[in-house]
Protein backbone atom coordinates (compact mmCIF):
# COMPACT_ATOMS: atom_id res chain seq x y z
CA UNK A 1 0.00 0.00 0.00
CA UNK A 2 0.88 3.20 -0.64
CA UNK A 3 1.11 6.43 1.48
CA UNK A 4 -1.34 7.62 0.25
CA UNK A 5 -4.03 4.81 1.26
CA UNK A 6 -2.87 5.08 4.79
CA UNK A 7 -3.70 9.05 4.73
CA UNK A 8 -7.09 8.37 3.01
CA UNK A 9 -7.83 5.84 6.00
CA UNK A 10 -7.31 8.94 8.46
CA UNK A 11 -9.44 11.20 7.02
CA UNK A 12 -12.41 9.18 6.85
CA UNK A 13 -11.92 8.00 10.06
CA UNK A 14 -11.86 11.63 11.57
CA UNK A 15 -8.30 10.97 12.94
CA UNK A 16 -9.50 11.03 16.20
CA UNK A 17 -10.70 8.32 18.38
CA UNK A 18 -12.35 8.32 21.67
CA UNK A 19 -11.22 6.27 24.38
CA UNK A 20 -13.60 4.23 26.57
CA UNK A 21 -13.04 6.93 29.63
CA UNK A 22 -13.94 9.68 27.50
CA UNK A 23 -16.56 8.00 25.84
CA UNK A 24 -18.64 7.37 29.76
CA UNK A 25 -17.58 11.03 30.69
CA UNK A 26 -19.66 12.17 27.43
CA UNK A 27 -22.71 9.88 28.43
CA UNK A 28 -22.29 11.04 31.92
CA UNK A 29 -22.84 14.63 30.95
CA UNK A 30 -25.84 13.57 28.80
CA UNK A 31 -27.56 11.37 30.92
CA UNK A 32 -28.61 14.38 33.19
CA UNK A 33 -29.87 16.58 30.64
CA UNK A 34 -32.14 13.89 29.05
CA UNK A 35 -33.26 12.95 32.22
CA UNK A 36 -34.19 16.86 32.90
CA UNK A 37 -36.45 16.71 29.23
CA UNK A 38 -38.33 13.78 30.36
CA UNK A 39 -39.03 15.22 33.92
CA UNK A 40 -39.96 18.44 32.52
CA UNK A 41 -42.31 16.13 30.05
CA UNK A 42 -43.94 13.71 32.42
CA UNK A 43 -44.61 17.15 34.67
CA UNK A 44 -46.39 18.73 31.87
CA UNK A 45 -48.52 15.74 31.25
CA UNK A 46 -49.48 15.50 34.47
CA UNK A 47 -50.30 19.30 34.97
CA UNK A 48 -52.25 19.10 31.91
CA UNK A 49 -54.17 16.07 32.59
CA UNK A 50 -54.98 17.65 36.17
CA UNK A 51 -56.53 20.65 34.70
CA UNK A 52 -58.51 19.09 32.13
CA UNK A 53 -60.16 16.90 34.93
CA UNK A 54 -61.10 19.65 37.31
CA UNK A 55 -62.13 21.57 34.07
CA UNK A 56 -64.33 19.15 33.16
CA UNK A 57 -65.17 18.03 36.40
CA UNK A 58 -66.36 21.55 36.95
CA UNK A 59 -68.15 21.81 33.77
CA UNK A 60 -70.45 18.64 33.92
CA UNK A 61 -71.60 19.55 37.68
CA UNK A 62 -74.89 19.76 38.25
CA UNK A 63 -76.20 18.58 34.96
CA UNK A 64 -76.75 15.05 35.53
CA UNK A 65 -80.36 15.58 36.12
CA UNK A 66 -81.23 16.26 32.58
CA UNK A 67 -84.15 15.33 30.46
CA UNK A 68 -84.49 14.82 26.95
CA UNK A 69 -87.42 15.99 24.37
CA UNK A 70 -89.80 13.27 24.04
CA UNK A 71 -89.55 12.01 20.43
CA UNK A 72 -92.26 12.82 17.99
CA UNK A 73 -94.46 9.83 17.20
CA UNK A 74 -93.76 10.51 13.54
CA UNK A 75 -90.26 9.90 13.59
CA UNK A 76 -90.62 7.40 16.70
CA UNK A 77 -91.71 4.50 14.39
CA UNK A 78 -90.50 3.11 11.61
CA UNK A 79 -91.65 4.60 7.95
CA UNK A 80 -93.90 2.40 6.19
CA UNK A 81 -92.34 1.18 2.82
CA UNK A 82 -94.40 2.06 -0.40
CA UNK A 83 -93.77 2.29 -4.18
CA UNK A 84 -92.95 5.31 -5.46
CA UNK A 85 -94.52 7.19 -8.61
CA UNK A 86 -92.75 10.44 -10.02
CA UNK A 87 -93.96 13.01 -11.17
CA UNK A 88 -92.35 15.63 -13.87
CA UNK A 89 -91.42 18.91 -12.19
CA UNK A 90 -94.29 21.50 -11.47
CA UNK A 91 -93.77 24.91 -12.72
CA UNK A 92 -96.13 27.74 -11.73
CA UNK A 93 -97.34 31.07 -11.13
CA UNK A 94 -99.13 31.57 -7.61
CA UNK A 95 -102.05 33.88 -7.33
CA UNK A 96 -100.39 36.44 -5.81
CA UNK A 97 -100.32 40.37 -7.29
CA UNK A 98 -96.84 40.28 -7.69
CA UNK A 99 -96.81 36.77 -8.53
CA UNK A 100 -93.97 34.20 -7.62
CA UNK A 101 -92.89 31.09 -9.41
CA UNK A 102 -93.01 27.72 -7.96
CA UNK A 103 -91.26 24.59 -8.80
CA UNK A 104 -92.03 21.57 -7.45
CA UNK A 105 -90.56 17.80 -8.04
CA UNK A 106 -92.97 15.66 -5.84
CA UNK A 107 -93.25 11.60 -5.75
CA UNK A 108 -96.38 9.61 -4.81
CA UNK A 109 -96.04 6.61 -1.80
CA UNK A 110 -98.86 4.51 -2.15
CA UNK A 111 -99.10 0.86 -1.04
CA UNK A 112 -96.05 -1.57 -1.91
CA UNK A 113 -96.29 -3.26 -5.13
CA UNK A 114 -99.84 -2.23 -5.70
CA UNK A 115 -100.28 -2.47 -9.95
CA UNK A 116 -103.70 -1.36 -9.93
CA UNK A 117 -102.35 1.72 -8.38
CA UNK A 118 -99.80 1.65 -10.45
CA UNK A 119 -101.55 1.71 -13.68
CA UNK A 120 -103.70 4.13 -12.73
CA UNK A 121 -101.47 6.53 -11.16
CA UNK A 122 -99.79 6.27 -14.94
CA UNK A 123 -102.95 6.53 -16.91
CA UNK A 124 -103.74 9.56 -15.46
CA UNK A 125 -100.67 11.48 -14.77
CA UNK A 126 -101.57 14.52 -16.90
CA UNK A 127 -104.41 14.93 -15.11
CA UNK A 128 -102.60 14.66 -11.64
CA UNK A 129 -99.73 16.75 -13.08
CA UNK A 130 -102.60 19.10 -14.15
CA UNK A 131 -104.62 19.41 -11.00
CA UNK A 132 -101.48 19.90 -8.42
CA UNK A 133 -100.65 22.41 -11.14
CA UNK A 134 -104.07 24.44 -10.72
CA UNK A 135 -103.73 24.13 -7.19
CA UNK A 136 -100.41 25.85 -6.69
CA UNK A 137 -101.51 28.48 -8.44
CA UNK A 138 -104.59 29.26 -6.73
CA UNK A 139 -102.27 29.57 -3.48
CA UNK A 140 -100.37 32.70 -2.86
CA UNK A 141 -96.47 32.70 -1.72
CA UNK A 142 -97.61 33.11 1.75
CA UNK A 143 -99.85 29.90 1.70
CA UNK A 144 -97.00 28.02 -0.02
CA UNK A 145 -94.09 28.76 2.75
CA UNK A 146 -92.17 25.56 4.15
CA UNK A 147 -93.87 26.02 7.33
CA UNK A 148 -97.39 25.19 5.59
CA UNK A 149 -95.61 22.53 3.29
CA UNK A 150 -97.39 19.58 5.46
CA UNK A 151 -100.50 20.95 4.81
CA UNK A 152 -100.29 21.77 1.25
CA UNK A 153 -99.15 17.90 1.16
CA UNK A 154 -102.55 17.09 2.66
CA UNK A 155 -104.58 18.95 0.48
CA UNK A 156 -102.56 17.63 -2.70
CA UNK A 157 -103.05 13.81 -1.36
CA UNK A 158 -106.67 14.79 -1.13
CA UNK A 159 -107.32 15.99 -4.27
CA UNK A 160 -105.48 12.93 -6.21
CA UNK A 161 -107.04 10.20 -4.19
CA UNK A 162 -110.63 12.06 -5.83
CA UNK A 163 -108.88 11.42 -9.57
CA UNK A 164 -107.98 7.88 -9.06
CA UNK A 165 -110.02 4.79 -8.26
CA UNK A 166 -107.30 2.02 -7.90
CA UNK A 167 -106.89 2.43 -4.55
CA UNK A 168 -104.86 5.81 -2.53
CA UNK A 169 -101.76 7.44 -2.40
CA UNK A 170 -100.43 7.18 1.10
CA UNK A 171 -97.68 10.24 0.96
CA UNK A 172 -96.51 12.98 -0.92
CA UNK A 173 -92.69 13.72 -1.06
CA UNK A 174 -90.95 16.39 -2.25
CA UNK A 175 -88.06 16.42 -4.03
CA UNK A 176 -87.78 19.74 -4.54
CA UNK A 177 -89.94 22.80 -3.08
CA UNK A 178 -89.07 26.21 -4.31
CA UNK A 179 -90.61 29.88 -4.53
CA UNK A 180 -89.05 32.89 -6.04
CA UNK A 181 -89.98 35.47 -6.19
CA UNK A 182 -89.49 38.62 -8.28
C-alpha cells in the first residue's frame, strides 16, 4: 500500500478516536440533561391532565339531572315502505299580485307493489300533473311557505285520491320545493 491509502484511512476516520473513559464522561454529561427533558415532560402531562379533569369536572356539575325531548311519534316508528310514482317537475305562477314562481318535483307513496295503483297513477298522470298544477296556483307565496308545506301535502293527497279509483296514495314527497320570487 501506498502512502497515500494510509492518509485516506485517516481522514475518513476523523483521525481522532475516543477512548472508553472519554466515551462514559460524554454519556455522563448527557444522561442528566435527558433525564431533565423527560421530567420536565412527564410534569407537563401530568399538569395538563390535572386541569382538564377539574375543568371538566367543573363543567359537567350539576347537569346530571337532565331530560331529553320526548320524540315525535312521527319519527318514533319506523316509515312504512311504499312504491314510489314520479312526477315531472311543477312549474307555476301563484295567485299572488306580484306573482312568484313555484317549482315543485314531488313523488307519490302509495301501497307496496300495488299495480292497480300503479296503472292508474300512470294513466292519469296529466291529469294529476294538471290538478297539483291548478292548485299551486290558486295559493299565494304566503300559503305556499315551508312552514305550511305539510298541509299543502294534505290537500294535494286529497285531491289525487278524488282522480284515481285504484286504490290511494299514502304520501306525498318532495323532491324539490321552491318559490321565487321577483
Amino acid at each position: 500500500m501506498g502512502d497515500e491509502d494510509i492518509y485516506a484511512e485517516e481522514e475518513v476516520g476523523g483521525g481522532e478516536e475516543l477512548e472508553v473513559g472519554e466515551q462514559s464522561s460524554a454519556i455522563k454529561e448527557l444522561l442528566p440533561k435527558i433525564l431533565r427533558w423527560v421530567a420536565i415532560v412527564v410534569v407537563a402531562i401530568i399538569f395538563i391532565v390535572t386541569i382538564v379533569f377539574f375543568t371538566m369536572r367543573i363543567m359537567t356539575q350539576g347537569t346530571t339531572n337532565q331530560s331529553y325531548a320526548v320524540q315525535s311519534p312521527e319519527y318514533a316508528t319506523e316509515p312504512e315502505v311504499m312504491s314510489w310514482y314520479g312526477l315531472e317537475e311543477i312549474r307555476t305562477r301563484t295567485a299572488d299580485k306580484n306573482p312568484s314562481t313555484v317549482i315543485i318535483k314531488a313523488k307519490l307513496g302509495y301501497e307496496w307493489e300495488n299495480a292497480d295503483i300503479q296503472t292508474d297513477l300512470i294513466q292519469r298522470s296529466e291529469i294529476i300533473y294538471d290538478a297539483m298544477r291548478q292548485y299551486l296556483s290558486s295559493k299565494t307565496a304566503a300559503e305556499l311557505t315551508p312552514q305550511t308545506e305539510m298541509q299543502v301535502k294534505q290537500e294535494m293527497k286529497e285531491k289525487i285520491n278524488r282522480l284515481i279509483s285504484a286504490g290511494k296514495i299514502q304520501e306525498i314527497v318532495f323532491m324539490e320545493y321552491n318559490i321565487f320570487q321577483y
